[in-house]
C-alpha atoms as a PDB file:
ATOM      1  CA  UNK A   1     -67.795-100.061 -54.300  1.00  0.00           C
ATOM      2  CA  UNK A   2     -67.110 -98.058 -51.125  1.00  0.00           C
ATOM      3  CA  UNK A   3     -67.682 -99.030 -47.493  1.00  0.00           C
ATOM      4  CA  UNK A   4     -67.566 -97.373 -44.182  1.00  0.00           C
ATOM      5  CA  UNK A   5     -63.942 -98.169 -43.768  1.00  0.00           C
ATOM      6  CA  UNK A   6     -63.078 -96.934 -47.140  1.00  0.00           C
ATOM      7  CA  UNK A   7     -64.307 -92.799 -46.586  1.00  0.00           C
ATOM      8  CA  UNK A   8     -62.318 -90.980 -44.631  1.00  0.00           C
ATOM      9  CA  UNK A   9     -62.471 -87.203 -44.076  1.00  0.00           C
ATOM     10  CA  UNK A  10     -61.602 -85.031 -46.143  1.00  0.00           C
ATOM     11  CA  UNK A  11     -62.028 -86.903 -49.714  1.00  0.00           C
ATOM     12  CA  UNK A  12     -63.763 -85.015 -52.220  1.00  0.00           C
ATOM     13  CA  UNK A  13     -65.763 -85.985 -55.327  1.00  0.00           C
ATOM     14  CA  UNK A  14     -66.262 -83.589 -58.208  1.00  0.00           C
ATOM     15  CA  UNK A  15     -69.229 -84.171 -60.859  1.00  0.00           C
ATOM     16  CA  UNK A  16     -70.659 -81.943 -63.723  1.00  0.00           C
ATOM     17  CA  UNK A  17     -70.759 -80.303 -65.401  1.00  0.00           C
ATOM     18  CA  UNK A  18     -74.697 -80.209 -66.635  1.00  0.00           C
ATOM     19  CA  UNK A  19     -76.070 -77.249 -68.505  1.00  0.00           C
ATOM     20  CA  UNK A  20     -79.463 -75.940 -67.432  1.00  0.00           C
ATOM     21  CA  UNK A  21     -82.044 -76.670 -70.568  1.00  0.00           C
ATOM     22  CA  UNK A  22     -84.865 -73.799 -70.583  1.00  0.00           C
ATOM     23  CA  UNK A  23     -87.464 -76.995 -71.939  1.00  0.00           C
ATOM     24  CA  UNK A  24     -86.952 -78.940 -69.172  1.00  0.00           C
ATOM     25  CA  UNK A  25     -86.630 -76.046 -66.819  1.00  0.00           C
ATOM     26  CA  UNK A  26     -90.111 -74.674 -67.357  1.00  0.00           C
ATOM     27  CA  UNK A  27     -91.558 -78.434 -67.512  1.00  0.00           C
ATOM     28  CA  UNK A  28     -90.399 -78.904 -64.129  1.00  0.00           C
ATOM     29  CA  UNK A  29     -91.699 -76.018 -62.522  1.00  0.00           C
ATOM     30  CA  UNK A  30     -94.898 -76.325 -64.066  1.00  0.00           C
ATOM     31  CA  UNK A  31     -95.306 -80.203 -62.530  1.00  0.00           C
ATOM     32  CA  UNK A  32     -93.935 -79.464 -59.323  1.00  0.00           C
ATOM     33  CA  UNK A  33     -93.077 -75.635 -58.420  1.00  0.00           C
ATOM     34  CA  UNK A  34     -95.777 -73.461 -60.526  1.00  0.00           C
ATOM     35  CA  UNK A  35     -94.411 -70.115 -59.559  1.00  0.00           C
ATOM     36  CA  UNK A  36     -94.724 -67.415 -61.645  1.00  0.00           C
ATOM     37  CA  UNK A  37     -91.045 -66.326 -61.710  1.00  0.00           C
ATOM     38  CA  UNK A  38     -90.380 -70.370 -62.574  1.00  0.00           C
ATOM     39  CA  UNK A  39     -92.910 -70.774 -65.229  1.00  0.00           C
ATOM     40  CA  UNK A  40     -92.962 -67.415 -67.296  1.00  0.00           C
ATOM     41  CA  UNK A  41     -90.515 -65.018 -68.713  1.00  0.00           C
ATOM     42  CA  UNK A  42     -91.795 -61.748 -67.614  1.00  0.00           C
ATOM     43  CA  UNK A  43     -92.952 -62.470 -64.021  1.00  0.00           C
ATOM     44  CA  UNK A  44     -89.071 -63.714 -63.785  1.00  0.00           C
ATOM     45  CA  UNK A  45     -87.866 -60.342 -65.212  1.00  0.00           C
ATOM     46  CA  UNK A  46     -89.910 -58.356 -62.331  1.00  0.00           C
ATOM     47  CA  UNK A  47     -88.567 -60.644 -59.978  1.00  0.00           C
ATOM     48  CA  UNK A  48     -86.065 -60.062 -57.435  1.00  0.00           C
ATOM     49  CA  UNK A  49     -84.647 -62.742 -59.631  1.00  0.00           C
ATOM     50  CA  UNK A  50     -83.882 -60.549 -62.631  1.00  0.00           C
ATOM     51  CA  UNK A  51     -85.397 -62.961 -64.922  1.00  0.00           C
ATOM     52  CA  UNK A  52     -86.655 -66.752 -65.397  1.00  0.00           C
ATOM     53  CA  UNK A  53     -85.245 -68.792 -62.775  1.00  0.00           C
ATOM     54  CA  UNK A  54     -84.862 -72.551 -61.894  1.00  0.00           C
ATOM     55  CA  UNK A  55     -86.566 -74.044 -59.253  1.00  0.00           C
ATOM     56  CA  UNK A  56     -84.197 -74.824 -56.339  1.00  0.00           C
ATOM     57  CA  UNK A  57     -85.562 -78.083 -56.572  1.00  0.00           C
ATOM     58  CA  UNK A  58     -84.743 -78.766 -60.005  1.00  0.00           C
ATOM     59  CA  UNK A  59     -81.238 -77.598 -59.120  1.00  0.00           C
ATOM     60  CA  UNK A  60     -81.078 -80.112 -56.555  1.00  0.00           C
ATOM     61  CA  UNK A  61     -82.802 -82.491 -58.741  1.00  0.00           C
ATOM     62  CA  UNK A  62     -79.868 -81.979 -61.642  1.00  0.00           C
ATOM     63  CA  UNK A  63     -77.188 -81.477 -58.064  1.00  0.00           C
ATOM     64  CA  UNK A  64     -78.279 -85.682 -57.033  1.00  0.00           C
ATOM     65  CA  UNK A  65     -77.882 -86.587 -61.018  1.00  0.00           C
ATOM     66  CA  UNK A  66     -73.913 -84.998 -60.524  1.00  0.00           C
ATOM     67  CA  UNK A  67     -73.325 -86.131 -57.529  1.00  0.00           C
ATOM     68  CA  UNK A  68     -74.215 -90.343 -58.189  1.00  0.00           C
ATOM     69  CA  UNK A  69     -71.588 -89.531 -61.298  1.00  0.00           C
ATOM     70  CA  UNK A  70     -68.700 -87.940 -59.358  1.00  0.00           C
ATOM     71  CA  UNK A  71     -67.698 -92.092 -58.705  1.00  0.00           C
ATOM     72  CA  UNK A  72     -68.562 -91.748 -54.815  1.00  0.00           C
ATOM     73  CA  UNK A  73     -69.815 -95.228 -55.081  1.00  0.00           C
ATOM     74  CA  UNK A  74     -71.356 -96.357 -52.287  1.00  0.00           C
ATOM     75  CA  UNK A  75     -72.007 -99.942 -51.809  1.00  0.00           C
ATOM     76  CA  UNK A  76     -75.647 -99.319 -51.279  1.00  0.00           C
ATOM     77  CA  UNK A  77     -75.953 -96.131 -53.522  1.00  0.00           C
ATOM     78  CA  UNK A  78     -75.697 -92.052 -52.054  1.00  0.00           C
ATOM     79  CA  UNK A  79     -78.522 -93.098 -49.213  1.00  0.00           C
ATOM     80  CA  UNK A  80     -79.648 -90.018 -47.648  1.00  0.00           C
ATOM     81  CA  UNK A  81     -80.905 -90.509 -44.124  1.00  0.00           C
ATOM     82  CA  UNK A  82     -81.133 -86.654 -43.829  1.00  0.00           C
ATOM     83  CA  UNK A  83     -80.810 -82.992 -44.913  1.00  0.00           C
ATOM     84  CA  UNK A  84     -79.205 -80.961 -42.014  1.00  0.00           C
ATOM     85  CA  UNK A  85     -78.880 -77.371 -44.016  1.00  0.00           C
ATOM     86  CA  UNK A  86     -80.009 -76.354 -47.997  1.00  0.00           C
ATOM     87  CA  UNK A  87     -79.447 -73.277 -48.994  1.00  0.00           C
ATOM     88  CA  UNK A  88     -79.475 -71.511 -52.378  1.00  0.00           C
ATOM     89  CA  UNK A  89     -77.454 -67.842 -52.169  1.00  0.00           C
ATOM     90  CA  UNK A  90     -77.975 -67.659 -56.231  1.00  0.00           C
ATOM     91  CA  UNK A  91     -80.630 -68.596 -58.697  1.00  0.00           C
ATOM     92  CA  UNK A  92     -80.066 -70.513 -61.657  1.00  0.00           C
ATOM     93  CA  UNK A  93     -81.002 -69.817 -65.303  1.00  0.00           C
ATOM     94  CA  UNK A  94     -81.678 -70.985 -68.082  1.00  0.00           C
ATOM     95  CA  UNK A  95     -78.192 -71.952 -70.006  1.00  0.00           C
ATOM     96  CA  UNK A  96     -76.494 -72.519 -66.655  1.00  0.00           C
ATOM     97  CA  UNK A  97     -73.823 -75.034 -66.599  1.00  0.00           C
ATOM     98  CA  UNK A  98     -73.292 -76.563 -63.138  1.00  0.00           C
ATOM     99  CA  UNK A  99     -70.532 -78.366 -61.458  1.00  0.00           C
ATOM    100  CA  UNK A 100     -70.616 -80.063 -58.012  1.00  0.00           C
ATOM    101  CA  UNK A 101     -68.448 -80.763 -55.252  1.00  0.00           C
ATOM    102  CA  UNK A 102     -69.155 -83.310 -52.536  1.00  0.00           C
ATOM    103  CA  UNK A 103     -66.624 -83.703 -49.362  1.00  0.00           C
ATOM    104  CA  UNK A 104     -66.913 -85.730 -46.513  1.00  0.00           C
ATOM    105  CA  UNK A 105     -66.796 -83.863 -43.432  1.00  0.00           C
ATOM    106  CA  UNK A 106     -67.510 -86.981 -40.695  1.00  0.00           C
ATOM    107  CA  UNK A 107     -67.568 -90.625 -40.772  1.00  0.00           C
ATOM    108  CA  UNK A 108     -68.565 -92.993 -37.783  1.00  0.00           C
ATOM    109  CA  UNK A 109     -70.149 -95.946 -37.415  1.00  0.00           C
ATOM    110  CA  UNK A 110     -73.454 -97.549 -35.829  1.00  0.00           C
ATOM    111  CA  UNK A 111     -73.032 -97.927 -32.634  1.00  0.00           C
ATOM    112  CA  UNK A 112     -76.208-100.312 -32.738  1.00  0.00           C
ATOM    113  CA  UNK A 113     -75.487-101.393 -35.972  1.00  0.00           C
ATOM    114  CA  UNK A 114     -72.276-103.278 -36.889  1.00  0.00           C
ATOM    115  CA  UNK A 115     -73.168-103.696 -40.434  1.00  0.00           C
ATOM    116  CA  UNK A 116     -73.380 -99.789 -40.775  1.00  0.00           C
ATOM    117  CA  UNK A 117     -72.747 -96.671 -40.186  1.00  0.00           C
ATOM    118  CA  UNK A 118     -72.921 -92.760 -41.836  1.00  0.00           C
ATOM    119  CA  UNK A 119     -71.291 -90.244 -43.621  1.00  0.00           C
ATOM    120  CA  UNK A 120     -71.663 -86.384 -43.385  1.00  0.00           C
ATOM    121  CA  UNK A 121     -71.281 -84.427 -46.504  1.00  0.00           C
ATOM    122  CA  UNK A 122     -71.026 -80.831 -47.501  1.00  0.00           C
ATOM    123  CA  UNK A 123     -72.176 -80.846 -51.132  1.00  0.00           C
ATOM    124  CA  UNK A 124     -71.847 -77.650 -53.044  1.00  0.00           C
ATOM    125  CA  UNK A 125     -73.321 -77.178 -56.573  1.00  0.00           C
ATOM    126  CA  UNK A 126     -71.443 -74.112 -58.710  1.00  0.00           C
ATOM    127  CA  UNK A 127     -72.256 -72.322 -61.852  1.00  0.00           C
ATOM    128  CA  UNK A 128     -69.921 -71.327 -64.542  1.00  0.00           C
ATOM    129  CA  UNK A 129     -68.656 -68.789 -62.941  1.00  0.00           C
ATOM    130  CA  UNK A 130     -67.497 -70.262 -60.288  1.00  0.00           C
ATOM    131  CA  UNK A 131     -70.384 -68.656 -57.989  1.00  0.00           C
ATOM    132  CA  UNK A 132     -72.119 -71.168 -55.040  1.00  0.00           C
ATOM    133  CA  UNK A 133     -75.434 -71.824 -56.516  1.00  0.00           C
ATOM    134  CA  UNK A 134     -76.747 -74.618 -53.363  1.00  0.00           C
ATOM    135  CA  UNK A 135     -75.040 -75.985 -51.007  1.00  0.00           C
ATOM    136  CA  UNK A 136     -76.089 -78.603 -48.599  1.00  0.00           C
ATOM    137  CA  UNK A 137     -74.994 -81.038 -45.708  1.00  0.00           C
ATOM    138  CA  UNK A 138     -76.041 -84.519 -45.290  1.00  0.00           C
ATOM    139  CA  UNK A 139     -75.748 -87.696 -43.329  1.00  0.00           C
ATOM    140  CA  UNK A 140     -75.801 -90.686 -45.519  1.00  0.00           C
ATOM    141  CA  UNK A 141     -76.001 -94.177 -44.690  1.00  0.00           C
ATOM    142  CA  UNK A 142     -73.281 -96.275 -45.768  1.00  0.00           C
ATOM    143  CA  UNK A 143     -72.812-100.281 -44.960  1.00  0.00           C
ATOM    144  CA  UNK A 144     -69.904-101.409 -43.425  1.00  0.00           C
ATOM    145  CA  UNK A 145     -67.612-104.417 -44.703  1.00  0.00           C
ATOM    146  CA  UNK A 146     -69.413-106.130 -41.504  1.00  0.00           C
ATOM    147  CA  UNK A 147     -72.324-106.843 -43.866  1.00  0.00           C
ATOM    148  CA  UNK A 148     -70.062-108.299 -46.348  1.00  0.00           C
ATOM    149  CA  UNK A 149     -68.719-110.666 -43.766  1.00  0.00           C
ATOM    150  CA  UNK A 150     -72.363-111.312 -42.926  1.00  0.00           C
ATOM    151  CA  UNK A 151     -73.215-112.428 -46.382  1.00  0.00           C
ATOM    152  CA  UNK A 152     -70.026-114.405 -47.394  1.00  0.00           C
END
């Protein structure tokens, strides 16, 4: 498990790949983002999409599955405390397979808290071809070895 102390800048964790399944594609938009160009074939081919494309949600959905795999390990699990920027320059299909990449950009800790601190990340979720998909930065907490002290 990692601490505070143990991320520094500049480390990088890599996770994928997942491929895209058109089943559970369409299920999730039709629960949670019921857009036409989401849920049926032909509104997503008169689209600016082109075709039937993936909720950015779902691709952040499947992005948080990759990125608890990539062996970041956080002592008290990838805690988001916030989303400074999400974007998504490309959609994603159907048959996609994605790959993300998750680098810490800034670490300091609590100045309130001793037994914490965070951790900003750039996360960036690719397809296939190698073309950005989402990308996002974050501040996650992240305990310090204080709390281990604290415990023992």
């Amino acid at each position: 498990m990692r601490y505070l102390e143990d991320v520094v800048v500049g480390q990088r964790f890599e996770g994928g790949p997942i491929t895209v399944d058109t089943d559970e594609m369409l299920a999730f938009a039709r629960r949670y983002d019921p857009q036409p160009f989401h849920t049926d074939a032909e509104a997503g081919a008169r689209s600016l999409f082109g075709g039937l494309a993936a909720s950015g949600w779902l691709t952040a959905a499947l992005t948080m599955r990759m990125v608890v795999g990539t062996g970041i390990d956080l002592a008290w699990g990838v805690l988001g405390r916030q989303v400074e920027t999400l974007e998504w320059p490309r959609p994603v299909f159907a048959g996609d397979t994605l790959r993300v990449t998750t680098e810490v950009i800034e670490v300091r800790p609590s100045r309130s808290r001793p037994d914490r601190g965070m951790i900003r990340t750039r996360c960036e979720t690719f397809n296939q071809h190698g073309e950005l998909v989402q990308s996002f930065t974050s501040l996650l907490i992240v305990p310090s070895r204080a709390i281990e002290a604290k415990a023992g």
